[in-house]
PDB file of N, CA and C in Angstrom:
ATOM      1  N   UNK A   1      11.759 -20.464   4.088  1.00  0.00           N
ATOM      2  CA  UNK A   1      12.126 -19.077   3.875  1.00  0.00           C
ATOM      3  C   UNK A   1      11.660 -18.668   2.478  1.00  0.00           C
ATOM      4  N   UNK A   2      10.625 -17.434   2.492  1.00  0.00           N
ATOM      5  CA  UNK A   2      10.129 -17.083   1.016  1.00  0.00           C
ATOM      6  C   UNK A   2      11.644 -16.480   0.097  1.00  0.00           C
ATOM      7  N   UNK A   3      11.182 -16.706  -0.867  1.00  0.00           N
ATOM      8  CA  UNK A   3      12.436 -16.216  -1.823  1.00  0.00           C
ATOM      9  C   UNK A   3      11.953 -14.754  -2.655  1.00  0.00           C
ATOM     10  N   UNK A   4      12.623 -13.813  -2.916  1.00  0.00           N
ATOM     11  CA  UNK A   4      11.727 -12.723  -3.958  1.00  0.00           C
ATOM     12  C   UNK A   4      11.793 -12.467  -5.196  1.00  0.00           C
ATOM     13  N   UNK A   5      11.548 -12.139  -6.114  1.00  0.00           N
ATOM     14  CA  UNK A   5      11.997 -11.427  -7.392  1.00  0.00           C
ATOM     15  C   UNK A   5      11.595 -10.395  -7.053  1.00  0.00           C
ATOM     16  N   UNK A   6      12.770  -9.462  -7.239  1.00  0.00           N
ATOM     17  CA  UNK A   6      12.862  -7.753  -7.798  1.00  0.00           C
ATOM     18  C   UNK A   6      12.827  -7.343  -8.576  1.00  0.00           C
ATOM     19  N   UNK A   7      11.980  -6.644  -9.076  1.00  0.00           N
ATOM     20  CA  UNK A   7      12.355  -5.630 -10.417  1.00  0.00           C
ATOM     21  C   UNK A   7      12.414  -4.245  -9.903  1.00  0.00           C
ATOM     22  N   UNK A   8      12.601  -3.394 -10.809  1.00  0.00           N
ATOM     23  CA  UNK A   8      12.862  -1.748 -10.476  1.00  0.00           C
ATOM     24  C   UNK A   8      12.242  -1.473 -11.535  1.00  0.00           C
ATOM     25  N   UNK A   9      10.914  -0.627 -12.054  1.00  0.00           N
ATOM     26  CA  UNK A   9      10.646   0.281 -13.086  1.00  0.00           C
ATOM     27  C   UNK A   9      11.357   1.601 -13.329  1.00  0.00           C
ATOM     28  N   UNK A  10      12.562   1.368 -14.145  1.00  0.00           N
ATOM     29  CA  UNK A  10      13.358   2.688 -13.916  1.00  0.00           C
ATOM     30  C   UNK A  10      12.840   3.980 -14.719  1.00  0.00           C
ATOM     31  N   UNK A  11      11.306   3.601 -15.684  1.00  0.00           N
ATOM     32  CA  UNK A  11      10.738   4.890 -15.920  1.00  0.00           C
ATOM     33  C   UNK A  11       9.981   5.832 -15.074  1.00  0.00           C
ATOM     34  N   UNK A  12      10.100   5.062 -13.658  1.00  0.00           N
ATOM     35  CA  UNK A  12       9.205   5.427 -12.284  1.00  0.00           C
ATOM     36  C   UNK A  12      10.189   6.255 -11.271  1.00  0.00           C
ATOM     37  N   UNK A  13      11.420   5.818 -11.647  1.00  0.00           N
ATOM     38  CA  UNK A  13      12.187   5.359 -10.079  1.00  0.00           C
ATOM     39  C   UNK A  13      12.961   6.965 -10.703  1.00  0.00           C
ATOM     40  N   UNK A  14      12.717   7.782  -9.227  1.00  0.00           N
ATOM     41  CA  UNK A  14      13.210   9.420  -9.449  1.00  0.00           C
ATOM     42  C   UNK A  14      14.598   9.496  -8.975  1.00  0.00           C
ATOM     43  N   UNK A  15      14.897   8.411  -8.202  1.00  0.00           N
ATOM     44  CA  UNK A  15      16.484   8.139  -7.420  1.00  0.00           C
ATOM     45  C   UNK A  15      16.710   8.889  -5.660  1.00  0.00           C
ATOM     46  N   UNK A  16      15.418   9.100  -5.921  1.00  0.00           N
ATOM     47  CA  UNK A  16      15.493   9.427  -4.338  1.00  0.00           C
ATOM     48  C   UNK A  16      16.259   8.375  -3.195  1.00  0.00           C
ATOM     49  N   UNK A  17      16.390   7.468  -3.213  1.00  0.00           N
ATOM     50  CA  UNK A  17      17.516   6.510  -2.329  1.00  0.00           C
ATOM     51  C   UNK A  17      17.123   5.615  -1.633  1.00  0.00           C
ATOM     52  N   UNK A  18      16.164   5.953  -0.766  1.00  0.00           N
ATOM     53  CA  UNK A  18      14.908   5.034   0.362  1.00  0.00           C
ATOM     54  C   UNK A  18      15.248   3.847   0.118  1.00  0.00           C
ATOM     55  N   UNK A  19      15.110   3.089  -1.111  1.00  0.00           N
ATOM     56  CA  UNK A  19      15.671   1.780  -1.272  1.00  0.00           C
ATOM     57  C   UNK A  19      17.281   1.279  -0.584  1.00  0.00           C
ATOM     58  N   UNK A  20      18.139   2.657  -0.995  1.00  0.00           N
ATOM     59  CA  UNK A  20      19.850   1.946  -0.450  1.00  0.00           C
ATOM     60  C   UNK A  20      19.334   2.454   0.823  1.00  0.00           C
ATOM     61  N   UNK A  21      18.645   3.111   1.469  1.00  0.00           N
ATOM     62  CA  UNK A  21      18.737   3.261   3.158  1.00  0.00           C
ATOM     63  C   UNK A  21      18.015   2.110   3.675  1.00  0.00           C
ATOM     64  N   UNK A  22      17.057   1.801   2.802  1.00  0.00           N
ATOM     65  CA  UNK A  22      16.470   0.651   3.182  1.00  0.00           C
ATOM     66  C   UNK A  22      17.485  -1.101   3.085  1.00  0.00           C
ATOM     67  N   UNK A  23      17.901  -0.646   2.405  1.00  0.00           N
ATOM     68  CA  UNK A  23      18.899  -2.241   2.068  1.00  0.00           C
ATOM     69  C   UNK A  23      20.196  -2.166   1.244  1.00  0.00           C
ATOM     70  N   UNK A  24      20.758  -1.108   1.485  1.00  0.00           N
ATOM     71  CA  UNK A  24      22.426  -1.448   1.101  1.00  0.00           C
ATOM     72  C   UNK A  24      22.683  -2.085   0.600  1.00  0.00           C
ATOM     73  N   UNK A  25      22.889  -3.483   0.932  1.00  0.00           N
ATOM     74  CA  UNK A  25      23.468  -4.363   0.309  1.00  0.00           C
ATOM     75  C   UNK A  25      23.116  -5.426  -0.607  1.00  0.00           C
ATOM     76  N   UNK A  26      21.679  -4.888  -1.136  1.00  0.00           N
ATOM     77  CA  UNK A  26      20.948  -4.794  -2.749  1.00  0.00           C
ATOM     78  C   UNK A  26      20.649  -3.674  -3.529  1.00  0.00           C
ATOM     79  N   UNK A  27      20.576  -2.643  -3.015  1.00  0.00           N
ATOM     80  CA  UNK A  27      20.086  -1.455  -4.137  1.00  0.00           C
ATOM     81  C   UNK A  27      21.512  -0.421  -3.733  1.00  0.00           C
ATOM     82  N   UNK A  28      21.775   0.322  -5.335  1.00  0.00           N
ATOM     83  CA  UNK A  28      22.684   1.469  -5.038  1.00  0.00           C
ATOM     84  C   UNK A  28      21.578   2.358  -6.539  1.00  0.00           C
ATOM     85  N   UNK A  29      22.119   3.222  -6.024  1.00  0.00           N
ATOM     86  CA  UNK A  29      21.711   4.217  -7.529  1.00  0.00           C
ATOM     87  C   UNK A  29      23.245   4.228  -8.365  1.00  0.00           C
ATOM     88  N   UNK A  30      23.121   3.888  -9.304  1.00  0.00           N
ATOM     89  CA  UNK A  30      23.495   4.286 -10.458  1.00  0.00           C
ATOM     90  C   UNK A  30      24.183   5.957 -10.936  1.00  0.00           C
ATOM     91  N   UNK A  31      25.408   5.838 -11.829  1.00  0.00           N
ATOM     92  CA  UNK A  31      25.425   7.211 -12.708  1.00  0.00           C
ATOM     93  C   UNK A  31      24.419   7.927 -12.885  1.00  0.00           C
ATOM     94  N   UNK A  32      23.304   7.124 -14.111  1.00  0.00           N
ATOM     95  CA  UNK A  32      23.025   7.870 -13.795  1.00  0.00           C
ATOM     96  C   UNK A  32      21.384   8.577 -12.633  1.00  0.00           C
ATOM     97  N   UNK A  33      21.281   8.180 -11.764  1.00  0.00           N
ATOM     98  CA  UNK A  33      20.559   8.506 -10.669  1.00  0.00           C
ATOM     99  C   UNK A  33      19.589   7.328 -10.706  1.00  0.00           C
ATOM    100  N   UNK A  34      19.498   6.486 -11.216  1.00  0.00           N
ATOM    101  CA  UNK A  34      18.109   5.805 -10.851  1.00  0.00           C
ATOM    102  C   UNK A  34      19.086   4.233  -9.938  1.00  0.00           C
ATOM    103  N   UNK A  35      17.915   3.736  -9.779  1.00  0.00           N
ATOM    104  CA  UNK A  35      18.093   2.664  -8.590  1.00  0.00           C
ATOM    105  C   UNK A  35      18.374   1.394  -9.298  1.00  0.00           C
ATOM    106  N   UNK A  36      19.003   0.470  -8.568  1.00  0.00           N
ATOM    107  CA  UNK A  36      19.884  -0.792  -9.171  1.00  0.00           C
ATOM    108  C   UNK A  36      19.466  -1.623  -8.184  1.00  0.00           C
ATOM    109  N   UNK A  37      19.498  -2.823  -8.570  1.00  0.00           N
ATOM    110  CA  UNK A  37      19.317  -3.676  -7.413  1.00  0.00           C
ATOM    111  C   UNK A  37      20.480  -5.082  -7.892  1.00  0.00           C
ATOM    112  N   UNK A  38      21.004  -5.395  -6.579  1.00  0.00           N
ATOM    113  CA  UNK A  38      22.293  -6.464  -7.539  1.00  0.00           C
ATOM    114  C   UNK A  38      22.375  -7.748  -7.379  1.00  0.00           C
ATOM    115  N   UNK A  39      21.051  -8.144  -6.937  1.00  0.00           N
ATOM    116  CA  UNK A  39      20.208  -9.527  -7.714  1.00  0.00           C
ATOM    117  C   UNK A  39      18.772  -9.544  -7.815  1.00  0.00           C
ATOM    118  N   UNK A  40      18.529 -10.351  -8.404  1.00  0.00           N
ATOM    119  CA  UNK A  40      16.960 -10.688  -8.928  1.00  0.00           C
ATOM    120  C   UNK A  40      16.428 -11.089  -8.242  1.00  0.00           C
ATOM    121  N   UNK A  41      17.382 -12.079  -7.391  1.00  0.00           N
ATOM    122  CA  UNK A  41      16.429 -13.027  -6.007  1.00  0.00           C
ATOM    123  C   UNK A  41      16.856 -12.817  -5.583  1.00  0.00           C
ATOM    124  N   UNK A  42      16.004 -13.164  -4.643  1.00  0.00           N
ATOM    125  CA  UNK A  42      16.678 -13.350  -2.832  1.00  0.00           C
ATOM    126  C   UNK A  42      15.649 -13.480  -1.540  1.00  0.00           C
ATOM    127  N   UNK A  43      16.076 -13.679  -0.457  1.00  0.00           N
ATOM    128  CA  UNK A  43      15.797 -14.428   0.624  1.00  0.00           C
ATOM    129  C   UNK A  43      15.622 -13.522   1.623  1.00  0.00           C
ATOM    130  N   UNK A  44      16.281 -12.060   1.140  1.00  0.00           N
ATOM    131  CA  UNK A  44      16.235 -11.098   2.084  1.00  0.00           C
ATOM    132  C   UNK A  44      14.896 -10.008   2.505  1.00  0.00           C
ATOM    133  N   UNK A  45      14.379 -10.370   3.115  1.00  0.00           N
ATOM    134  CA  UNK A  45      13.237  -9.706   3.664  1.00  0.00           C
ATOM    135  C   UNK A  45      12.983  -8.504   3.570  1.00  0.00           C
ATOM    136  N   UNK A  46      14.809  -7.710   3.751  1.00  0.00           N
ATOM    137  CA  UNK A  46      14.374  -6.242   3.519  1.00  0.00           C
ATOM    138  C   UNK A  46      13.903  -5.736   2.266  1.00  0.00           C
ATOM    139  N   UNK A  47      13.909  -6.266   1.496  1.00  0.00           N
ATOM    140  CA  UNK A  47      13.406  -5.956  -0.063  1.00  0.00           C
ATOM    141  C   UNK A  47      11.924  -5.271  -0.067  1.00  0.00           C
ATOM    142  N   UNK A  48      11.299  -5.985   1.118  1.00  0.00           N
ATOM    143  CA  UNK A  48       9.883  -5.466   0.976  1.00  0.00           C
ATOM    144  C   UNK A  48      10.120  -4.138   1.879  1.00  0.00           C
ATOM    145  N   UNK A  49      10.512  -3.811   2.800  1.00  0.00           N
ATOM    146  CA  UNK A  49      11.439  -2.379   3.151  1.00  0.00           C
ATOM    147  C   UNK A  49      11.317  -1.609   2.633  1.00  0.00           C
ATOM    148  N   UNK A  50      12.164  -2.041   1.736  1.00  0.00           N
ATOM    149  CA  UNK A  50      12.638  -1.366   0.376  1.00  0.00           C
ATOM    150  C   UNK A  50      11.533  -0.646  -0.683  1.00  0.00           C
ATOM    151  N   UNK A  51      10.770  -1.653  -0.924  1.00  0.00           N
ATOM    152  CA  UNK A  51       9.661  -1.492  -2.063  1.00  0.00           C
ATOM    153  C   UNK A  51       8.401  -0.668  -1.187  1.00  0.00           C
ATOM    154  N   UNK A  52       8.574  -0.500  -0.076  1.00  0.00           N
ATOM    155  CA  UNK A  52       7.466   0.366   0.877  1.00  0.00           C
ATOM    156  C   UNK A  52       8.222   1.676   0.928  1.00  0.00           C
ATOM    157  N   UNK A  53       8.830   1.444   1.287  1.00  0.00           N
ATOM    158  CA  UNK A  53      10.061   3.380   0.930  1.00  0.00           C
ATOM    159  C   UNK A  53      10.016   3.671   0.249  1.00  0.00           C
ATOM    160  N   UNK A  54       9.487   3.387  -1.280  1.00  0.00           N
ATOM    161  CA  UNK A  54      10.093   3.873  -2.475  1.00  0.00           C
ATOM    162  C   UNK A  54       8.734   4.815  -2.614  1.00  0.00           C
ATOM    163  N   UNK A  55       9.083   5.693  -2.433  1.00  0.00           N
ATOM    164  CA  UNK A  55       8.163   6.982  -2.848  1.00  0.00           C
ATOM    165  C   UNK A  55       7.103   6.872  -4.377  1.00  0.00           C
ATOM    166  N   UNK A  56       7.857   6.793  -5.079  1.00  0.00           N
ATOM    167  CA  UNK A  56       7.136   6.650  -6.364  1.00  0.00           C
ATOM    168  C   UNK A  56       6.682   4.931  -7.166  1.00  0.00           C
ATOM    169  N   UNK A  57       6.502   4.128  -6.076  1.00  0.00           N
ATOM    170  CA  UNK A  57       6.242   2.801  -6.288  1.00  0.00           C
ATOM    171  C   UNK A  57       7.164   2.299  -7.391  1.00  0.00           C
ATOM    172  N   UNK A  58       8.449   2.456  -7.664  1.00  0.00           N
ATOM    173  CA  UNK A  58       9.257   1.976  -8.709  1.00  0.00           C
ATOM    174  C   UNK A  58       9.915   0.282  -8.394  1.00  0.00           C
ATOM    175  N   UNK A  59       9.623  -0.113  -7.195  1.00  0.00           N
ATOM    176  CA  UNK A  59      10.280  -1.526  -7.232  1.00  0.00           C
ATOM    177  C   UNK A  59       9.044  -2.257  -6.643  1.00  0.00           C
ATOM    178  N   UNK A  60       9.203  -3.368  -7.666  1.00  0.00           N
ATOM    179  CA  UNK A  60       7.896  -4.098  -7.665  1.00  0.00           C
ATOM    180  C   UNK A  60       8.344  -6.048  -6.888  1.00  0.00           C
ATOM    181  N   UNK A  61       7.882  -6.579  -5.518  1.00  0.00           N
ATOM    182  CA  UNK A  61       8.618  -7.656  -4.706  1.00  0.00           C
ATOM    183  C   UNK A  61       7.726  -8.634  -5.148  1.00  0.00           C
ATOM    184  N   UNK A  62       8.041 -10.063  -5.771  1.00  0.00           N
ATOM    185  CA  UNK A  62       6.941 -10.793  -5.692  1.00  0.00           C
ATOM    186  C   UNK A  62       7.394 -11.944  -5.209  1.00  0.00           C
ATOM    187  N   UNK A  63       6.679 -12.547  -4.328  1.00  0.00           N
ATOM    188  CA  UNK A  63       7.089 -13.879  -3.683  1.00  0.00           C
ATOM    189  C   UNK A  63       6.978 -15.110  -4.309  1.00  0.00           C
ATOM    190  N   UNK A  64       8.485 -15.591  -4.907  1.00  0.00           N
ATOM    191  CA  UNK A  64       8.218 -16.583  -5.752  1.00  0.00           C
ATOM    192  C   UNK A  64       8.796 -18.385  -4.548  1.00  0.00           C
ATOM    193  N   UNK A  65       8.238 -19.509  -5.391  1.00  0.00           N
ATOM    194  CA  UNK A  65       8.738 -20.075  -4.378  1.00  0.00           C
ATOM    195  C   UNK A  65       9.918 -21.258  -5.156  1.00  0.00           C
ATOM    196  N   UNK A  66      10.394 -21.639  -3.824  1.00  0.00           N
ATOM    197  CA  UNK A  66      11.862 -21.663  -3.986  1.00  0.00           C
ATOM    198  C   UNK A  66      11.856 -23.269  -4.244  1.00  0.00           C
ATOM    199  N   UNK A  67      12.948 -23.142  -4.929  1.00  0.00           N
ATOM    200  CA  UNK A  67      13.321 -24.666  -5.108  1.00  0.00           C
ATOM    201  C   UNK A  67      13.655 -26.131  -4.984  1.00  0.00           C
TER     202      UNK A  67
END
């Protein structure tokens, strides 16, 4: 099972949401409007979902491998 690192460029990210519709239960937006993600790794596939929704290319998935 690939593992990911997430980041979010939050000088990119407009808070449009696509990410929490895309995966809930890693990304929320924030106070104040931009996007969060509430781990670094993970195993969860939808991440790349996620990083294809995002309108303004603000979350960047890279497949790291696992331990």
């Amino acid at each position: 099972m690939p593992l990911y690192r997430v980041t979010i460029d939050r000088s990119l990210c407009s808070g449009f949401g696509s990410c929490v519709d895309a995966s809930p239960e890693l990304f929320a937006i924030d106070g104040s409007g931009i996007a969060t993600i509430a781990v670094a790794e993970t195993s969860d596939a939808r991440v790349l979902d996620a990083a294809d929704s995002c309108p303004m290319g603000a979350i960047r998935v890279e497949e790291v491998s696992a331990a």
